[in-house]
Each structure stands twice: as structure tokens, then as C-alpha cells.
C-alpha atoms as a PDB file:
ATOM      1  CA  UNK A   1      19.449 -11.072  11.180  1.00  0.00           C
ATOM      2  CA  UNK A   2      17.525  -8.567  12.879  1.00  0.00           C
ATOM      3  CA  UNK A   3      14.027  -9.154  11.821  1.00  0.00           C
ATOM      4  CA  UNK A   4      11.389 -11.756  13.073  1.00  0.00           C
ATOM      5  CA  UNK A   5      10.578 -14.094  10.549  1.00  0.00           C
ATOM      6  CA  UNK A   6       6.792 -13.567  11.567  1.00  0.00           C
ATOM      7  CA  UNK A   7       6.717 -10.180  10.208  1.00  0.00           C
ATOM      8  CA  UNK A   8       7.164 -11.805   6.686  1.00  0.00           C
ATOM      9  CA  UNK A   9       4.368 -14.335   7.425  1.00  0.00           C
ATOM     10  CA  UNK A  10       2.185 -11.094   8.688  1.00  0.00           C
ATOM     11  CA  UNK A  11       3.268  -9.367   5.461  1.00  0.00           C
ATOM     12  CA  UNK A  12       2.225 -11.826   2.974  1.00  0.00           C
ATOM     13  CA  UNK A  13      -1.485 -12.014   5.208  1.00  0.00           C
ATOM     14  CA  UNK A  14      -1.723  -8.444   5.392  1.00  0.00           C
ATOM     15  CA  UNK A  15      -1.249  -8.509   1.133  1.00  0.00           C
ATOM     16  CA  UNK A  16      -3.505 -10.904   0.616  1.00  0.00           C
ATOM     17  CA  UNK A  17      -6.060  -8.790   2.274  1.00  0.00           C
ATOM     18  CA  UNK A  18      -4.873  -5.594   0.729  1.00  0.00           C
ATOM     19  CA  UNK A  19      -5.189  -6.844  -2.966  1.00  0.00           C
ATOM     20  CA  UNK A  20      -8.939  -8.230  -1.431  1.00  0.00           C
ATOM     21  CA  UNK A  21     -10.039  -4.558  -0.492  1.00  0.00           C
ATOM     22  CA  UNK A  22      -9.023  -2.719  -3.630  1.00  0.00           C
ATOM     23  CA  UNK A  23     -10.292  -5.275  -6.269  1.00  0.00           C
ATOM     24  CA  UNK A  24     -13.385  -6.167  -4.229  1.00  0.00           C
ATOM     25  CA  UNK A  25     -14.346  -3.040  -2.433  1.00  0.00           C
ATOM     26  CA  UNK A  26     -12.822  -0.255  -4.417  1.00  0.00           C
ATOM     27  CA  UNK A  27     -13.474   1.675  -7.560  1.00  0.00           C
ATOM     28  CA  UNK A  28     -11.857   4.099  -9.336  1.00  0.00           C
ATOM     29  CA  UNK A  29     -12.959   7.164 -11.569  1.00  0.00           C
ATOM     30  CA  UNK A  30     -11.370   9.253 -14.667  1.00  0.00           C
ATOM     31  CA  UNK A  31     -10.939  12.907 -13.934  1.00  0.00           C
ATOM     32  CA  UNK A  32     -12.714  14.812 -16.113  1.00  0.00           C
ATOM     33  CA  UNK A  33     -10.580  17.200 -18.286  1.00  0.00           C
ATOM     34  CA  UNK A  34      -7.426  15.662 -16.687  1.00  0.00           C
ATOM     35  CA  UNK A  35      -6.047  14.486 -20.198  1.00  0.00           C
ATOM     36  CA  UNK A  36      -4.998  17.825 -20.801  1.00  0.00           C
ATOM     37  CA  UNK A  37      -2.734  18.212 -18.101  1.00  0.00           C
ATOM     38  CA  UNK A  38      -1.338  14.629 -18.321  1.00  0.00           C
ATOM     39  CA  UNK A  39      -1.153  12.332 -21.446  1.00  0.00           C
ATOM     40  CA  UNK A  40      -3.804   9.500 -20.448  1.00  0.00           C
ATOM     41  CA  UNK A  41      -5.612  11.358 -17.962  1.00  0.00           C
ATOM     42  CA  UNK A  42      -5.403  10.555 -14.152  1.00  0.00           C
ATOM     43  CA  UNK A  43      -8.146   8.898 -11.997  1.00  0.00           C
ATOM     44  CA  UNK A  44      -9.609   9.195  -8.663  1.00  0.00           C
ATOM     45  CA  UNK A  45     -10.658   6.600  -6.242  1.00  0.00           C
ATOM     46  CA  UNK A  46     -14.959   6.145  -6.016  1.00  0.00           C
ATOM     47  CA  UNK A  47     -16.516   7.076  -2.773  1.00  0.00           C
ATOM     48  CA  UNK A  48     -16.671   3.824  -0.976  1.00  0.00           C
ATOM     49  CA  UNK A  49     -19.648   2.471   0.816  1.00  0.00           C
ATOM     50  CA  UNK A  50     -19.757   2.884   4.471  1.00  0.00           C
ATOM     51  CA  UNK A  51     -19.720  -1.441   4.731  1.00  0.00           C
ATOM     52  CA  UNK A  52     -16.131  -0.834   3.088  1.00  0.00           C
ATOM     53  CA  UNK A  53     -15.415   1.954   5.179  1.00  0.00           C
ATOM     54  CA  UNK A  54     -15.084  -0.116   8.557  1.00  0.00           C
ATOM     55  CA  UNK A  55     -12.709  -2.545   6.410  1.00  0.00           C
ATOM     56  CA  UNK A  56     -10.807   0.603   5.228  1.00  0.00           C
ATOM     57  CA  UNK A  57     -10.271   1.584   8.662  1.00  0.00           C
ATOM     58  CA  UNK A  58      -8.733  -2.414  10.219  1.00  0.00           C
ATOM     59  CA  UNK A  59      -7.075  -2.990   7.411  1.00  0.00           C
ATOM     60  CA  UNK A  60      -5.372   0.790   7.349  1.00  0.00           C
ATOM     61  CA  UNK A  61      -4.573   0.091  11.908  1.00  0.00           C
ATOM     62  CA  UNK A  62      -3.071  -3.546  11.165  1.00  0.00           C
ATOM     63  CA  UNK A  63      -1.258  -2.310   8.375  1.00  0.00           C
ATOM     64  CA  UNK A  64       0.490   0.300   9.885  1.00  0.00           C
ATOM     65  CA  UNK A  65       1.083  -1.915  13.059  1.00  0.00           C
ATOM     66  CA  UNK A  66       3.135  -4.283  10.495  1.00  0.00           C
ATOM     67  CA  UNK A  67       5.100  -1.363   9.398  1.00  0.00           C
ATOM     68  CA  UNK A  68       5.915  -0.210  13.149  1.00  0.00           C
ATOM     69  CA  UNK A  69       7.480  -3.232  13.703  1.00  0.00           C
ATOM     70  CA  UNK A  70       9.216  -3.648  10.352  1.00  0.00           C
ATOM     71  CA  UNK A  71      10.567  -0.331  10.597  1.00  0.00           C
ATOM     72  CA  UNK A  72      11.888  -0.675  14.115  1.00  0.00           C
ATOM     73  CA  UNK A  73      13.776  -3.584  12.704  1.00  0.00           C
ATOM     74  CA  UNK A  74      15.476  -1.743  10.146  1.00  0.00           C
ATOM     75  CA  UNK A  75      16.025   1.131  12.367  1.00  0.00           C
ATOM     76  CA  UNK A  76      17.363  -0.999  14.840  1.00  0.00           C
ATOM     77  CA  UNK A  77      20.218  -2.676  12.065  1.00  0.00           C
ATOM     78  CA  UNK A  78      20.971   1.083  10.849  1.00  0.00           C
ATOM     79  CA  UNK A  79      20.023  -0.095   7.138  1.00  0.00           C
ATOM     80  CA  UNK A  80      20.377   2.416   4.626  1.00  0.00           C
ATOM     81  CA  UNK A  81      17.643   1.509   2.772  1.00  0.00           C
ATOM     82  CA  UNK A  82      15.420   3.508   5.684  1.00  0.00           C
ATOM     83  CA  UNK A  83      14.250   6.152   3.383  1.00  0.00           C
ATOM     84  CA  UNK A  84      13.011   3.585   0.492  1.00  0.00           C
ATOM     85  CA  UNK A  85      11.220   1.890   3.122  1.00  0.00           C
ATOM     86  CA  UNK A  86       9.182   4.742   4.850  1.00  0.00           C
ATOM     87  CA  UNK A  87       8.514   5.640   1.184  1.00  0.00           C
ATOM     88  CA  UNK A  88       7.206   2.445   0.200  1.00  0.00           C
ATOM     89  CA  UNK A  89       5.018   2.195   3.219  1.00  0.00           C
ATOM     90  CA  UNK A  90       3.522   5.523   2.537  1.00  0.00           C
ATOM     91  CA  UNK A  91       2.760   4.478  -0.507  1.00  0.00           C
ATOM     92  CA  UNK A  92       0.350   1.665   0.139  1.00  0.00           C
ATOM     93  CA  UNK A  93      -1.095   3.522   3.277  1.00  0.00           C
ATOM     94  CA  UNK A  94      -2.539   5.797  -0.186  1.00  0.00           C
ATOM     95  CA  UNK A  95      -3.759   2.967  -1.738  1.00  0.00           C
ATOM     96  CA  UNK A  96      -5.330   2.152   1.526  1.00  0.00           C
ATOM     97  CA  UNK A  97      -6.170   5.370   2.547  1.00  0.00           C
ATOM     98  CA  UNK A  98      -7.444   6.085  -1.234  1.00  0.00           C
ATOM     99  CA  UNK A  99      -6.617   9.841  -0.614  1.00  0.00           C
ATOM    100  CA  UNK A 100      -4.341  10.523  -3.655  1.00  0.00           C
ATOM    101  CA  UNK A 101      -4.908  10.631  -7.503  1.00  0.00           C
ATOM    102  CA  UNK A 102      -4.180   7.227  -9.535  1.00  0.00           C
ATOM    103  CA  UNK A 103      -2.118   7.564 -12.873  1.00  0.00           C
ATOM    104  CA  UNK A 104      -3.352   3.963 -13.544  1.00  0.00           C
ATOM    105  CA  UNK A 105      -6.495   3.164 -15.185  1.00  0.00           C
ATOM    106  CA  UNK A 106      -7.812   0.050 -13.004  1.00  0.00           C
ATOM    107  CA  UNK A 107      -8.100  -1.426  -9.747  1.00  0.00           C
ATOM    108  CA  UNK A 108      -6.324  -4.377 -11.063  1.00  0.00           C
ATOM    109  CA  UNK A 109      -3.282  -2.064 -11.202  1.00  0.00           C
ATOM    110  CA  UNK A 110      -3.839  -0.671  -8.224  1.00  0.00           C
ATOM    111  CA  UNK A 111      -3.729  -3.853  -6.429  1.00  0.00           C
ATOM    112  CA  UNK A 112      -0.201  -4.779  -8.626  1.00  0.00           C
ATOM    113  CA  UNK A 113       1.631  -2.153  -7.472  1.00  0.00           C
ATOM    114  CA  UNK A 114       0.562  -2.249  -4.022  1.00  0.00           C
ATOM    115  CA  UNK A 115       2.214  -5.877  -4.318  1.00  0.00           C
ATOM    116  CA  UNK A 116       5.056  -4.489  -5.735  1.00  0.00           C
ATOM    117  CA  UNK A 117       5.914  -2.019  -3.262  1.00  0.00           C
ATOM    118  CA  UNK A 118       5.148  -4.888  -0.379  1.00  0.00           C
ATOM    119  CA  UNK A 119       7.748  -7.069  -1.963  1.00  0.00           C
ATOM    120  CA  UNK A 120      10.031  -4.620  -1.981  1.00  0.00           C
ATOM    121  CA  UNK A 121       9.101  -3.619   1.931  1.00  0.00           C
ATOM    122  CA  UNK A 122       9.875  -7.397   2.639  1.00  0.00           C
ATOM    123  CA  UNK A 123      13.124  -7.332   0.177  1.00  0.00           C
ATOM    124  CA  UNK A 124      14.198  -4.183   2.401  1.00  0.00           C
ATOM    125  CA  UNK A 125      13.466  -5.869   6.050  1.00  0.00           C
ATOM    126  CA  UNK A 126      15.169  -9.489   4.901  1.00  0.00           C
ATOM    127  CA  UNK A 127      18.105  -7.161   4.334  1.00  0.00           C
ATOM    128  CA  UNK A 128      18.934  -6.203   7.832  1.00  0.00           C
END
């Protein structure tokens, strides 16, 4: 085992407050005239407030710090499964970040598949 069993612990926190700021701080909007490029239409995330923006910002620096150290575990066992991991990551740095266009309709789905992708970021590190 090459990973510290406290980056799991820090994983689960760092969710918890994840799932927080996009069901409590965030809000998404449909894109007008979008359903006629995609069936459904896509959304955009809602300006947030500058309050939410400060959270935006810790929660974006401790998430990332998690990652380093996640990802320097991997590295460090030569797991294969680098590439689905730096994916993954990116992926909830979006939904952090809110700087890319949701296919989802609501911030409750949002906040689901951030969870899913930090399981699978924990599934990945366990597997070193």
C-alpha cells in the first residue's frame, strides 16, 4: 500500500464540503436556444455572489492540495489507472471552478456526480 490512509479521511471531508457549496451556494441556468443543438438543452452555472466567491476559492486550493498528494501516490506505485485519475480530478475542479457547461438540469446532479467521480478518485488511490 502506497497511500496514507488520511488522504481517504481528507477525501470524504473535502466531499462533504463540495456537495455543501454546489447545493447551497450554487445555481445553475438553461441556455437559451441550446435545445437545438443538444436534445434537452445544456445549462450554465449562475454568477455566484462574491460571499460564495471566497468559499469558491478555499475550497478550489484544499481541493487541489488533496489531489497533489493523491496523485503523487499513484504516481509513485506506477498505477495505470493515472490517466482516469487526472481526468476525474479535472472534472470536479469544473464543478468547483463552475467554468464549463452542465448537461444536467440541477444542482442536485451536480453535486451526485461530483460524488461519483470522488469515489472513483478514492477507488483509484486504494488501488495502489
Amino acid at each position: 500500500m502506497y497511500y496514507d490512509p488520511e488522504i481517504i479521511l481528507r477525501y470524504e471531508a473535502i466531499e462533504e464540503r463540495v456537495v455543501r457549496f454546489i447545493t447551497n451556494h450554487s445555481g445553475v441556468e438553461y441556455m437559451k436556444g441550446s435545445e437545438q443543438v443538444v436534445e434537452g438543452g445544456a445549462f450554465a452555472w449562475a454568477k455566484l455572489k462574491s460571499a460564495d466567491t471566497s468559499i469558491q476559492t478555499q475550497l478550489r486550493l484544499d481541493y487541489v492540495e488533496i489531489v497533489e498528494l493523491a496523485r503523487e501516490s499513484i504516481e509513485h506505485a506506477e498505477s495505470r489507472h493515472l490517466i482516469d485519475f487526472d481526468r476525474s480530478s479535472e472534472a470536479v475542479l469544473n464543478y468547483i471552478r463552475q467554468d464549463s457547461i452542465l448537461w444536467i438540469p440541477s444542482l442536485e446532479a451536480a453535486a451526485e456526480a461530483v460524488t461519483t467521480e470522488l469515489a472513483l478518485q478514492k477507488y483509484l488511490l486504494t488501488q495502489t
